[in-house]
C-alpha atoms as a PDB file:
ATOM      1  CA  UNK A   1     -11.101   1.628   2.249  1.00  0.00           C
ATOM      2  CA  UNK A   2     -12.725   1.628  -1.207  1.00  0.00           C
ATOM      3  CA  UNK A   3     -12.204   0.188  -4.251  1.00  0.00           C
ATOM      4  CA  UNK A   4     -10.973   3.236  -7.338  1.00  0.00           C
ATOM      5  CA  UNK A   5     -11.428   0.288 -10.149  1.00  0.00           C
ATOM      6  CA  UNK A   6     -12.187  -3.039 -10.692  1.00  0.00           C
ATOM      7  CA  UNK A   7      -8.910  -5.608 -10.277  1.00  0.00           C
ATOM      8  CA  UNK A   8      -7.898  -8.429 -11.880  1.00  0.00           C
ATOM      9  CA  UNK A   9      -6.436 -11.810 -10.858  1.00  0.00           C
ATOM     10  CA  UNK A  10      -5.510 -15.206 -13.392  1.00  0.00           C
ATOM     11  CA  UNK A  11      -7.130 -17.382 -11.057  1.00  0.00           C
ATOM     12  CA  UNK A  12     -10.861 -14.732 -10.177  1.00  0.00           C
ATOM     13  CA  UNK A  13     -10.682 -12.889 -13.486  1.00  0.00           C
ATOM     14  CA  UNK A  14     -12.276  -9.482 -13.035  1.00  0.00           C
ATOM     15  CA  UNK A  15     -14.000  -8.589  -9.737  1.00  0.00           C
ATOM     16  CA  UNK A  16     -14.735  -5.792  -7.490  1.00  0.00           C
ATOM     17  CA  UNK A  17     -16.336  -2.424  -8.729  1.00  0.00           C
ATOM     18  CA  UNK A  18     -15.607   1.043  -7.958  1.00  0.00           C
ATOM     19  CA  UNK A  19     -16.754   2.605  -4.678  1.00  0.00           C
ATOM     20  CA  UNK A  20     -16.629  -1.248  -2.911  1.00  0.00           C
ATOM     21  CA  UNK A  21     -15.083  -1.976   0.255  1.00  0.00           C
ATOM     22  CA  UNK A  22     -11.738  -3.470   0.157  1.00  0.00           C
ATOM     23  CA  UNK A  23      -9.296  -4.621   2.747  1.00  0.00           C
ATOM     24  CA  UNK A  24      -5.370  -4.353   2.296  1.00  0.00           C
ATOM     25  CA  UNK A  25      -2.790  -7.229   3.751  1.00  0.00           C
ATOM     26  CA  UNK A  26       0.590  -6.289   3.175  1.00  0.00           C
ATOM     27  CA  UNK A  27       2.885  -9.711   1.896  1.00  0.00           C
ATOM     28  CA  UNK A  28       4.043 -11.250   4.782  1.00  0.00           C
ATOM     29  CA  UNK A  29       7.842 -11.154   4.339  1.00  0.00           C
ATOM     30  CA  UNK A  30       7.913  -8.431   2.010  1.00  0.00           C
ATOM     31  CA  UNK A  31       6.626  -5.182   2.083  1.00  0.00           C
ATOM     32  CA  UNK A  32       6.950  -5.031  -2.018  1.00  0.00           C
ATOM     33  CA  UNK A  33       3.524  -6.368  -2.661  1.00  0.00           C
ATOM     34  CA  UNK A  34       0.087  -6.247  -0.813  1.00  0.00           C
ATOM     35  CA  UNK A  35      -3.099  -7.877  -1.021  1.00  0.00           C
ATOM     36  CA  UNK A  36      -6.284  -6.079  -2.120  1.00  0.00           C
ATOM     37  CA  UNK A  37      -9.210  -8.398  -0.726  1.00  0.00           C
ATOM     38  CA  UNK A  38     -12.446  -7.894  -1.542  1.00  0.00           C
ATOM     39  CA  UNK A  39     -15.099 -10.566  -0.165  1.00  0.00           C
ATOM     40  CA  UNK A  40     -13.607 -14.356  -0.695  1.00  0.00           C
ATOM     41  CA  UNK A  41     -10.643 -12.922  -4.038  1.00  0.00           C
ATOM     42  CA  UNK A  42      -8.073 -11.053  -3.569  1.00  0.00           C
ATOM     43  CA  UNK A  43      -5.386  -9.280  -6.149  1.00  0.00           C
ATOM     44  CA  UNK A  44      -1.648  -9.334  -5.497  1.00  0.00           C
ATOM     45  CA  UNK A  45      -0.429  -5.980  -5.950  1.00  0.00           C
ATOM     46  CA  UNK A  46       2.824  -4.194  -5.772  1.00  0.00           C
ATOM     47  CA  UNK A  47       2.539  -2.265  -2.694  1.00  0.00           C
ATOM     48  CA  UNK A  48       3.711   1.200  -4.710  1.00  0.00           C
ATOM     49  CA  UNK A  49       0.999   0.789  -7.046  1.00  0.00           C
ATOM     50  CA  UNK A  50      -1.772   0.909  -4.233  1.00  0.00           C
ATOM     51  CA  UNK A  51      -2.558   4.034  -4.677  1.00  0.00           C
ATOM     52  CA  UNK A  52      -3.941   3.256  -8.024  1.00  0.00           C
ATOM     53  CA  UNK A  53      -6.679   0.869  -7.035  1.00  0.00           C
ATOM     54  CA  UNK A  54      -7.397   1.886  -3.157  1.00  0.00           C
ATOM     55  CA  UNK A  55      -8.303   5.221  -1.597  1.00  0.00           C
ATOM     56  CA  UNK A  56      -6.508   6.030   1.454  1.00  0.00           C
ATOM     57  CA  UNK A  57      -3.135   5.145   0.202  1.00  0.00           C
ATOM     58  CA  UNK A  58      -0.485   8.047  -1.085  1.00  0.00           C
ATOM     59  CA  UNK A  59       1.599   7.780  -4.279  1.00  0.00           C
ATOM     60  CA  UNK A  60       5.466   6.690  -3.762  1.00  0.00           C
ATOM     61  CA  UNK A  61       7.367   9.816  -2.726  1.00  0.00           C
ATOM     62  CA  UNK A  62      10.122  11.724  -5.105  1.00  0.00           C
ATOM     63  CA  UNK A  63      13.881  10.408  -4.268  1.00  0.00           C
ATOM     64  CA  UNK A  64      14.505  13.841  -2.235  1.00  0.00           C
ATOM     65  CA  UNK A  65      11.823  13.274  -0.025  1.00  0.00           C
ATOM     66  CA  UNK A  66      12.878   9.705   0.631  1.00  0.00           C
ATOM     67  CA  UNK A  67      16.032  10.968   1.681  1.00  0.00           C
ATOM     68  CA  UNK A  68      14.546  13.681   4.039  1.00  0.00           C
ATOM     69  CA  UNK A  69      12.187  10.647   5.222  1.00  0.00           C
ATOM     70  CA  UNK A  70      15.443   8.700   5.583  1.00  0.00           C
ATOM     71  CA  UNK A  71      16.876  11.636   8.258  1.00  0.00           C
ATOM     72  CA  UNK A  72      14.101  12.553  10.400  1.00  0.00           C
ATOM     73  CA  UNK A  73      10.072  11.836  10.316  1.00  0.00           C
ATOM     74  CA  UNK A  74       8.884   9.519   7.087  1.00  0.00           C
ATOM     75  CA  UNK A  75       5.823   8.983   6.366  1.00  0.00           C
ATOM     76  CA  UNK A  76       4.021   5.369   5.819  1.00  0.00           C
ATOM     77  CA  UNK A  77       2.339   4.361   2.882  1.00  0.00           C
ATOM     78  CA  UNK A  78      -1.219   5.621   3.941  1.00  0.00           C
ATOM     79  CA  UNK A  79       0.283   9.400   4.425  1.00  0.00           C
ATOM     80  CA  UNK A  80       0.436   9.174   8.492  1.00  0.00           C
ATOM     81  CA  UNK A  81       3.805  10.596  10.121  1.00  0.00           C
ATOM     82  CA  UNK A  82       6.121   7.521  11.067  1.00  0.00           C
ATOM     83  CA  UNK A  83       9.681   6.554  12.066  1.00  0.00           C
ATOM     84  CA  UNK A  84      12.165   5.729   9.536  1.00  0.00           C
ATOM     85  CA  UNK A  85      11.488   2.293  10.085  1.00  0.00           C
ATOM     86  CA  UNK A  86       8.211   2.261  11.660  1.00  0.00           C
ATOM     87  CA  UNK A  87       4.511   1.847  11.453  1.00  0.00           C
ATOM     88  CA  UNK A  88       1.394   4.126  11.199  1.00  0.00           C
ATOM     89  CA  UNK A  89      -1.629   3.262  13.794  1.00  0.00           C
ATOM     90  CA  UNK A  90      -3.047   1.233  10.944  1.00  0.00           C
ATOM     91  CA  UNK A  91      -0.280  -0.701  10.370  1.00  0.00           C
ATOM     92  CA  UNK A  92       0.942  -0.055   7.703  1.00  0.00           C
ATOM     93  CA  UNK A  93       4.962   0.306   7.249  1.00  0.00           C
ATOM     94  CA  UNK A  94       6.887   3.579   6.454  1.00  0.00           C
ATOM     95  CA  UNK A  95       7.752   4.305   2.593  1.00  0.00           C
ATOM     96  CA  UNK A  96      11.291   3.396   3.128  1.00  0.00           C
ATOM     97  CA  UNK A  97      10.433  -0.387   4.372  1.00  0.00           C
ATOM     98  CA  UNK A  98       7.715  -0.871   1.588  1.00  0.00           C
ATOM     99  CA  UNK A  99      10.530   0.153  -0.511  1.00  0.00           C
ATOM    100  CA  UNK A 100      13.050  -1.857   0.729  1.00  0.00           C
ATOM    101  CA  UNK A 101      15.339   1.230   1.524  1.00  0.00           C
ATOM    102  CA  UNK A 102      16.045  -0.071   5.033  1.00  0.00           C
END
């Protein structure tokens, strides 16, 4: 995954530039917020906003497909199909449990 724009922590300042590798840890505990690392500094993020500052990640879906996610197949925060309250192949968790919906 690559960086879309530079981050910013209190305790690192400004680091990372566009088009730099990053890796993302999702908060243990609670899907809300997610980790952007890049080398030895990392940004805490709120796991809706990923999309903003990583490529591969998908923007929060509308309410009325978060209900439709809610009956059938969701999808998980990277765009792959998913369980309700399941997990891509990456890893990462369906919209509705980085939400908090279930």
């Amino acid at each position: 995954m690559k960086l879309k724009k530079s981050l910013k922590n209190a305790h690192f300042g400004e680091f990372g530039v566009k088009g730099q590798e990053a890796k993302v840890e999702m908060v243990k505990n609670s899907y809300l917020y997610s980790n952007i690392i890049v080398g030895d500094k990392y940004a805490k993020v709120q796991t809706k906003n990923l999309h903003k500052y990583v490529s591969g990640f998908s923007k929060v879906p509308g309410e009325h497909a978060l209900f439709e996610m809610a009956e059938g197949i969701a999808k998980s925060v990277t765009g792959k199909r998913v369980e309700p309250d399941g997990y891509g192949p990456d890893g990462f968790p369906s919209w509705l449990l980085a939400l908090g919906l279930i």
